[in-house]
C-alpha atoms as a PDB file:
ATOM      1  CA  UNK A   1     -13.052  18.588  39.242  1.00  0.00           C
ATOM      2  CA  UNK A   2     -14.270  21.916  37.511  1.00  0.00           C
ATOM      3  CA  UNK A   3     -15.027  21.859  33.983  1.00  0.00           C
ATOM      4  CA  UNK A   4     -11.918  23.836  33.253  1.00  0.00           C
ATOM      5  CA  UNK A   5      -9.849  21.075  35.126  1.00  0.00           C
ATOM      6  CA  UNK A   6     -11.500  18.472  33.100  1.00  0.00           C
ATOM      7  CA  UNK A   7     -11.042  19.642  29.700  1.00  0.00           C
ATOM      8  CA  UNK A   8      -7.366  20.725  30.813  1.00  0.00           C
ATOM      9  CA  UNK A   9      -7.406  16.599  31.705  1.00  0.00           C
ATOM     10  CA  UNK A  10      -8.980  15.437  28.335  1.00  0.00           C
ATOM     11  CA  UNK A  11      -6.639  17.728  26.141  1.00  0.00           C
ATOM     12  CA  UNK A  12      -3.060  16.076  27.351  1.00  0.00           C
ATOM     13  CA  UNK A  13      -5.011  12.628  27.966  1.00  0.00           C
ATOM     14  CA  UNK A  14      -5.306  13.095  23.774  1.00  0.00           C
ATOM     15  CA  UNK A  15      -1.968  14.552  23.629  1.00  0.00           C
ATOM     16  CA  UNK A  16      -0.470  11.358  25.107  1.00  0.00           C
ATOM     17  CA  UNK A  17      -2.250   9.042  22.664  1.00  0.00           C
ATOM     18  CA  UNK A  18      -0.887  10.584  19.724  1.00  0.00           C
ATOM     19  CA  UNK A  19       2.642  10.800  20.974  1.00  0.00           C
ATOM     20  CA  UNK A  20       2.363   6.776  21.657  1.00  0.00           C
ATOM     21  CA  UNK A  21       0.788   6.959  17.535  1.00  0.00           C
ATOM     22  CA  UNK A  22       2.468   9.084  15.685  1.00  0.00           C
ATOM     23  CA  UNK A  23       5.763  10.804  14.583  1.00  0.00           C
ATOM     24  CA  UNK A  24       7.600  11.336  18.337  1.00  0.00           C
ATOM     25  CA  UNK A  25       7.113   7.594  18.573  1.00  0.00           C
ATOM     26  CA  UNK A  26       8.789   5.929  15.160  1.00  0.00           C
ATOM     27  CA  UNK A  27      12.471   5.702  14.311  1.00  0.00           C
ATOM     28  CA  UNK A  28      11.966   6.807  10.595  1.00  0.00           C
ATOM     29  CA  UNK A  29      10.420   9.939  11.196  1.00  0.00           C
ATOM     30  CA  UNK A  30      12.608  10.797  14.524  1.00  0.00           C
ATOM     31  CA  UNK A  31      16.157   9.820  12.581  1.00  0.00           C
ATOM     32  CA  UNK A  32      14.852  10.515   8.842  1.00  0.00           C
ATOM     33  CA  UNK A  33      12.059  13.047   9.050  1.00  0.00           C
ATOM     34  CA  UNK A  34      10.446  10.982   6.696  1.00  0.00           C
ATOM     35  CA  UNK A  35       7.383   8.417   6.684  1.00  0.00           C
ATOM     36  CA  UNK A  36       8.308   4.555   5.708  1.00  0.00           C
ATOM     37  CA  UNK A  37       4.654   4.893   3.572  1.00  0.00           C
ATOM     38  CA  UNK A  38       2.789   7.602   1.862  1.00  0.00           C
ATOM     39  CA  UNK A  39      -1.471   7.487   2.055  1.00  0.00           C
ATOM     40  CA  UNK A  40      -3.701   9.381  -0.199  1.00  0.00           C
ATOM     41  CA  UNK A  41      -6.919   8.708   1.374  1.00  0.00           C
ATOM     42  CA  UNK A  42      -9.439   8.500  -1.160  1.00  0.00           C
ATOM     43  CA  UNK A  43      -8.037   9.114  -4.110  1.00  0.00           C
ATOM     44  CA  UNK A  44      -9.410   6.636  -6.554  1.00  0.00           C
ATOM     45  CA  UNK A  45     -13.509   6.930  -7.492  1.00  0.00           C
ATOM     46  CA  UNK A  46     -15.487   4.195  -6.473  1.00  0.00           C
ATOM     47  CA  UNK A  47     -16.490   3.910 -10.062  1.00  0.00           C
ATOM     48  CA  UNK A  48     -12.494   4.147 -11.078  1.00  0.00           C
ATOM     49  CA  UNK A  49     -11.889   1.440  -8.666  1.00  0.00           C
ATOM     50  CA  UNK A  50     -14.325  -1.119 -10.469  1.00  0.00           C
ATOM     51  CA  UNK A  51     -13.104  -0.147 -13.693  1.00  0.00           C
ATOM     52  CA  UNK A  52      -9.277  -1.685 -12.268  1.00  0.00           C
ATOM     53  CA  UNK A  53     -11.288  -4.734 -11.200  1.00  0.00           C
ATOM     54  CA  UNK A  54     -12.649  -5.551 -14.466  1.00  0.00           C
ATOM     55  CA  UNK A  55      -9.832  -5.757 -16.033  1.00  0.00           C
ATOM     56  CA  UNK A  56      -9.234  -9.309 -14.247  1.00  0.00           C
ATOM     57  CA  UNK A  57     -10.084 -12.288 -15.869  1.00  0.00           C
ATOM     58  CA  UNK A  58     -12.061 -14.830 -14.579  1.00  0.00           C
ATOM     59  CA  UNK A  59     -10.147 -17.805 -15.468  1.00  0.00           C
ATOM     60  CA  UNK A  60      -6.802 -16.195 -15.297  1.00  0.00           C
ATOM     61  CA  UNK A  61      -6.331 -15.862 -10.950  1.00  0.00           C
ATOM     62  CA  UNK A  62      -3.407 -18.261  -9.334  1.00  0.00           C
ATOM     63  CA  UNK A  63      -4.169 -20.133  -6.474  1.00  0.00           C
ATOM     64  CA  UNK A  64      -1.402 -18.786  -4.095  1.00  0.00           C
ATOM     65  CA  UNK A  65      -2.771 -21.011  -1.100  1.00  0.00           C
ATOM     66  CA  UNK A  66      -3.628 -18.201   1.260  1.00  0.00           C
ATOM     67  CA  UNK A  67      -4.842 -15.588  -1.585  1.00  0.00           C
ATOM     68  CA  UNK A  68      -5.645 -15.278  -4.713  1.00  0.00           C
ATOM     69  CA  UNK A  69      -3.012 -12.929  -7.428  1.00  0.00           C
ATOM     70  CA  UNK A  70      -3.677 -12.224 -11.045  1.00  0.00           C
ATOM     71  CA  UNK A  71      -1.052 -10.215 -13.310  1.00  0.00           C
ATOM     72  CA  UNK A  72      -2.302  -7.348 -15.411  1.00  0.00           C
ATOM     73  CA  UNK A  73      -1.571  -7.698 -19.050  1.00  0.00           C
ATOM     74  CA  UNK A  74      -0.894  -5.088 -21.462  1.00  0.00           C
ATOM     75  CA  UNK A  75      -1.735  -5.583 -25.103  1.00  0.00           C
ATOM     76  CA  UNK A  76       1.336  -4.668 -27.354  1.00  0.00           C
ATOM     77  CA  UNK A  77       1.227  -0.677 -27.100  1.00  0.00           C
ATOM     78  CA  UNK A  78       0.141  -0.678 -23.242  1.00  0.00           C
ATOM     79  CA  UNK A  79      -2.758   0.472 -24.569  1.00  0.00           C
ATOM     80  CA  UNK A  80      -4.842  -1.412 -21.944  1.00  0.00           C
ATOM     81  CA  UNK A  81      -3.903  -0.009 -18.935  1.00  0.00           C
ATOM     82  CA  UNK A  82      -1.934   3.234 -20.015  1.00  0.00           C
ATOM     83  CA  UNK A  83      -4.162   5.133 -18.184  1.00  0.00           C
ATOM     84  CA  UNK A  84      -3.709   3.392 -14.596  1.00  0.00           C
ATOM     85  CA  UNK A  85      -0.112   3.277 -15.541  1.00  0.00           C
ATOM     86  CA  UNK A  86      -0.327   7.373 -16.102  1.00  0.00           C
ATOM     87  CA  UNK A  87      -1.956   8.022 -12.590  1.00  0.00           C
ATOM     88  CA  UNK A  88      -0.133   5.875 -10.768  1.00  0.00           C
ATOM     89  CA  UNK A  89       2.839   6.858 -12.216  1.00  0.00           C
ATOM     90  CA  UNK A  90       2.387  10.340 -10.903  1.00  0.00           C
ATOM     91  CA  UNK A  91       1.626   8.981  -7.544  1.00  0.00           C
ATOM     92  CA  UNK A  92       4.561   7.280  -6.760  1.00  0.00           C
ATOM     93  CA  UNK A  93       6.961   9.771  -8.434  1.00  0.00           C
ATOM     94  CA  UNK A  94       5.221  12.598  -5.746  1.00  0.00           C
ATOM     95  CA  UNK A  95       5.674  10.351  -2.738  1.00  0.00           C
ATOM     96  CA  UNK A  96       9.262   9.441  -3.779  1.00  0.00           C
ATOM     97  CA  UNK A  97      10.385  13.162  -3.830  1.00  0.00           C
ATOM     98  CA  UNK A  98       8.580  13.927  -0.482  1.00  0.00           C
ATOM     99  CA  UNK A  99       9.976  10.781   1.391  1.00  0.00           C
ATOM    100  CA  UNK A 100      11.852   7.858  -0.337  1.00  0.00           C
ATOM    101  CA  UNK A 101      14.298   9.603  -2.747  1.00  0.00           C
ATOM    102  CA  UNK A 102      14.926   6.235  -4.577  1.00  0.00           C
ATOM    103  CA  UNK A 103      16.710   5.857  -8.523  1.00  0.00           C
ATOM    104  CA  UNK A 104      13.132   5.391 -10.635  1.00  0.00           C
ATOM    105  CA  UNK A 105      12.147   4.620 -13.759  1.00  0.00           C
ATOM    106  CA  UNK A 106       8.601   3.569 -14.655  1.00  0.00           C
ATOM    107  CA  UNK A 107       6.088   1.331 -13.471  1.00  0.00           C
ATOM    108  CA  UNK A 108       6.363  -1.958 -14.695  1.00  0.00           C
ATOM    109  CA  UNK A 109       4.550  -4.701 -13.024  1.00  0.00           C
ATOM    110  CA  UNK A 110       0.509  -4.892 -12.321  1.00  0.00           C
ATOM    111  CA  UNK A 111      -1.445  -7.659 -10.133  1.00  0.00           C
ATOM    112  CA  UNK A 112      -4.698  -8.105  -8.580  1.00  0.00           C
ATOM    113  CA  UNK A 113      -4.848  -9.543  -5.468  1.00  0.00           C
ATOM    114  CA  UNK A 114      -8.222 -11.626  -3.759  1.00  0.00           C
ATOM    115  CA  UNK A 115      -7.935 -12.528  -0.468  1.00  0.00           C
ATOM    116  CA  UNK A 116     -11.338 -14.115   0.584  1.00  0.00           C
ATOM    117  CA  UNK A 117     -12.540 -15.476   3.963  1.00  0.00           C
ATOM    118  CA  UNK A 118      -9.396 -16.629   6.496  1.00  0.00           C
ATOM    119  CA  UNK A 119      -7.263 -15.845   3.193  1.00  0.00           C
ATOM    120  CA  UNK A 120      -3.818 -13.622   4.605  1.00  0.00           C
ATOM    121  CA  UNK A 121      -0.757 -12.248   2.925  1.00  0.00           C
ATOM    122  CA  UNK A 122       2.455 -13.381   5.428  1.00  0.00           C
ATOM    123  CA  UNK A 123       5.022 -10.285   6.226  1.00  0.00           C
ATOM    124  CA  UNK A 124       7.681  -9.982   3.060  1.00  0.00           C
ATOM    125  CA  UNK A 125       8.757  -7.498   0.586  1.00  0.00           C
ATOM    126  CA  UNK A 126       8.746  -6.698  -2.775  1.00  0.00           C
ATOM    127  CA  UNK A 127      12.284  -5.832  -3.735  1.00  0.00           C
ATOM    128  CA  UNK A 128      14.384  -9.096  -5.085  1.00  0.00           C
ATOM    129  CA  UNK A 129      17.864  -7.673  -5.705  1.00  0.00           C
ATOM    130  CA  UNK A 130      19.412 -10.536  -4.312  1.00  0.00           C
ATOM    131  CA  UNK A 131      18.304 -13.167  -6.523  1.00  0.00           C
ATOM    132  CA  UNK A 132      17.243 -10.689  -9.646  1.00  0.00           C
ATOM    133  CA  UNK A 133      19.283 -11.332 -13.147  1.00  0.00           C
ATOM    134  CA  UNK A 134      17.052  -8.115 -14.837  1.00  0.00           C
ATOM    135  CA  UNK A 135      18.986  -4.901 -15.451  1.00  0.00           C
ATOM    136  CA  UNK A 136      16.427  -3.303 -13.043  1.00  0.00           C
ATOM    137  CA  UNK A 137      15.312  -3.705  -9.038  1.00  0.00           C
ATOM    138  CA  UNK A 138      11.739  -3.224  -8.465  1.00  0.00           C
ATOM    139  CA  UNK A 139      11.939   0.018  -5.841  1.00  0.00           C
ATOM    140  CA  UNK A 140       8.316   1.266  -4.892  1.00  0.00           C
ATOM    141  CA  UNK A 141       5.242  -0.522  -4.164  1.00  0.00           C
ATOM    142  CA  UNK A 142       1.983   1.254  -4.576  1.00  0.00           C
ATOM    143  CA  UNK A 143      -0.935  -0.729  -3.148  1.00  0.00           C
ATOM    144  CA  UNK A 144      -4.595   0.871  -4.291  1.00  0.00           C
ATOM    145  CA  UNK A 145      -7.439  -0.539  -2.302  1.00  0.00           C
ATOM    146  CA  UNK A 146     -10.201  -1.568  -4.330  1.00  0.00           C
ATOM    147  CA  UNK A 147     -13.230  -2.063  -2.168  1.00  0.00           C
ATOM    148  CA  UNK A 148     -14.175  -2.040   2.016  1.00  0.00           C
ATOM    149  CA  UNK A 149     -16.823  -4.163   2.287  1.00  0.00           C
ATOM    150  CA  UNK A 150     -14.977  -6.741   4.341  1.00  0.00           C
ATOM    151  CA  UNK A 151     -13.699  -7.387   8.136  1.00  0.00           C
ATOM    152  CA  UNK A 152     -10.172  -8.216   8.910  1.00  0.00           C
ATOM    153  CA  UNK A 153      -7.319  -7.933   6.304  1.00  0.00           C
ATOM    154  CA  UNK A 154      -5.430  -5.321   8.110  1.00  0.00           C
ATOM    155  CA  UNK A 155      -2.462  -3.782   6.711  1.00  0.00           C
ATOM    156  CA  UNK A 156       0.557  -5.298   8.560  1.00  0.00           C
ATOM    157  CA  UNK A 157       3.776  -3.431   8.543  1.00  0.00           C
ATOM    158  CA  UNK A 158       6.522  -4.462   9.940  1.00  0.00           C
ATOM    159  CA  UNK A 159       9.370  -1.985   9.279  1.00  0.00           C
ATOM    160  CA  UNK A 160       7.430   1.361  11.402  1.00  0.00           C
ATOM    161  CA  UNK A 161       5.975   1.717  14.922  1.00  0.00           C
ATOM    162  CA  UNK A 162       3.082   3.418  13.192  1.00  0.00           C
ATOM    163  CA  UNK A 163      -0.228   1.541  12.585  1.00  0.00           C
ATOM    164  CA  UNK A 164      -1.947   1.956   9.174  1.00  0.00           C
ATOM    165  CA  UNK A 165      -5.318   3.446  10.779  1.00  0.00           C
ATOM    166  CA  UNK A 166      -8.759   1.491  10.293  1.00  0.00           C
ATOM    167  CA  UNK A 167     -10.237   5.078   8.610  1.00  0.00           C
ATOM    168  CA  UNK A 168      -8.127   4.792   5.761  1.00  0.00           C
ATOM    169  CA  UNK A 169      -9.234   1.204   4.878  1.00  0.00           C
ATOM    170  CA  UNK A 170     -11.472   2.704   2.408  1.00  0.00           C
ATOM    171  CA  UNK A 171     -11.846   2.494  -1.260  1.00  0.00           C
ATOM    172  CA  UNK A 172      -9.686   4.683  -3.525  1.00  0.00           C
ATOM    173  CA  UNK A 173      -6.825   5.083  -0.819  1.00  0.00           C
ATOM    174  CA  UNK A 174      -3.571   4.405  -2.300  1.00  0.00           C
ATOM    175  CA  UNK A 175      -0.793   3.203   0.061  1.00  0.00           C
ATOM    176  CA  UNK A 176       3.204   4.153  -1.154  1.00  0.00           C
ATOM    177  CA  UNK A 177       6.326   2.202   0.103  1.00  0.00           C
ATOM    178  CA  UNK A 178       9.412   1.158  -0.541  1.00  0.00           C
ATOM    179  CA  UNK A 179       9.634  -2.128  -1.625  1.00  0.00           C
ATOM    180  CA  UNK A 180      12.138  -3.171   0.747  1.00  0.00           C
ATOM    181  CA  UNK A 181       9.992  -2.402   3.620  1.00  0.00           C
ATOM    182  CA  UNK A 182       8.248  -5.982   5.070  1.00  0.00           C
ATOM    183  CA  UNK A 183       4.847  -5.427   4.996  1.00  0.00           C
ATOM    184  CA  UNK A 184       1.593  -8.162   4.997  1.00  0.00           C
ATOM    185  CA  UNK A 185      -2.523  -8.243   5.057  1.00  0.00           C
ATOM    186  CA  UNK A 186      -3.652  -9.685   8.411  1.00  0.00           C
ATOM    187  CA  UNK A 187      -6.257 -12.638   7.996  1.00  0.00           C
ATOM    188  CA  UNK A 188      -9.552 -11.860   6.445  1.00  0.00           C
ATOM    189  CA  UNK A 189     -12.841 -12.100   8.647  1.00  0.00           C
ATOM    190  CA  UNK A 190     -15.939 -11.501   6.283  1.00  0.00           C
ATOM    191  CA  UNK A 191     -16.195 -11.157   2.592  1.00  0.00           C
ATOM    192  CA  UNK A 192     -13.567 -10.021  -0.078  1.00  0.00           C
ATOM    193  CA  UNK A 193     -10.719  -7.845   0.545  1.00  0.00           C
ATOM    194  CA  UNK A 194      -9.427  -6.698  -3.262  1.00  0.00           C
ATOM    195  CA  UNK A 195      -5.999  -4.183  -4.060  1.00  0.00           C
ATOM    196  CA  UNK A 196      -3.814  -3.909  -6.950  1.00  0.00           C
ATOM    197  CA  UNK A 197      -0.318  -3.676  -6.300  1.00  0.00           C
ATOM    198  CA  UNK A 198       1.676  -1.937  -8.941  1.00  0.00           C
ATOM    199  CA  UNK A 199       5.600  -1.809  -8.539  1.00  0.00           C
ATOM    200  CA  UNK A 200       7.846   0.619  -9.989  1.00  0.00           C
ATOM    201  CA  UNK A 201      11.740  -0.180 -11.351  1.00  0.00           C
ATOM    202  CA  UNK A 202      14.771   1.638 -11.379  1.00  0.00           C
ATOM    203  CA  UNK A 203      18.348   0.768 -11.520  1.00  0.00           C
ATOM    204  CA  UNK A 204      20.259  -1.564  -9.819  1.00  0.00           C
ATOM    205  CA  UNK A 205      20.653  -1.278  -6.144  1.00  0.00           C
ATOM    206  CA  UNK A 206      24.065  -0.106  -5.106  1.00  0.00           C
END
């Protein structure tokens, strides 16, 4: 094989891969021509992501038998967390108008999640319209990984033939979906895995 030959080879060899990866591949961007999540790789500072961590409190996480979930409270002007609130409202709101084109208010709910060793988040979703009394439906989720020094806890999601690729398992990326989309954190293999997940509301479903 000549050295033209083989790099003719290695170019649709790659060209293959990514059809069997990306867009040609998944019913939401072949039907929709839009993406069931939005990443922004990187997006948080290291030293922005320990700031969200410390607002936990130590004696305040519940024991959710396969991880660990702590909800973010305000003090009575938002004050607190305002400034998350802000950025991540921004976020969403950009990724909505580029792909989900949901009803939205505001972001209104906060958690911390800990998953430690063989800790794992099952596939579910976050939207409860069936069983919600609140004038509201929670709409987008917007998942902001807090650290990468762990093994395991993949991002499982069920609702896209696209895998969430291992490069943007890295601190500061922020993860957008709809929060009827099933979704799940595969079983952790070494250390901590930390995120918050903040969830934004709009009216009712329809």
């Amino acid at each position: 094989m000549t050295e033209i030959e083989a790099t003719d080879a290695s170019i649709k060899k790659e060209s293959h891969n990514l059809a069997m990866f990306g867009a040609e591949r998944d019913f939401h961007i072949i039907d929709y021509n839009k993406s069931p999540f939005v990443i922004y790789e990187n997006f948080f500072h290291p030293s922005v992501c320990e700031k969200i961590m410390s607002l936990s409190t130590a004696n305040k996480w519940q024991n959710k038998n396969t991880y660990k979930i702590q909800q973010l409270e305000n003090d009575n002007r938002g004050h607190k967390i305002k400034w998350l609130k802000d950025a991540l409202e921004n976020l969403i709101q950009d990724a909505n108008e580029s792909n989900f084109m949901l009803d939205i208010m505001t972001v209104k709910f906060f958690a911390l999640y800990k998953l430690e060793k063989n800790d794992f988040i099952p596939l579910h979703h976050d939207c409860d319209f069936w069983n919600n009394n609140m004038p509201y439906d929670k709409k987008i989720s917007c998942m902001v990984l807090l650290n990468d020094d762990y093994e395991g806890g993949r991002y499982l999601h069920f609702m896209s033939n696209i895998p969430l690729p291992i490069k943007y398992y890295t601190q500061g990326t922020v993860i957008i979906f709809p929060t009827y989309n099933f979704y799940g954190i595969d079983k952790v293999l070494k250390g901590t895995k930390e995120f918050l997940l903040a969830t934004s509301i709009g009216p009712k479903f329809k």
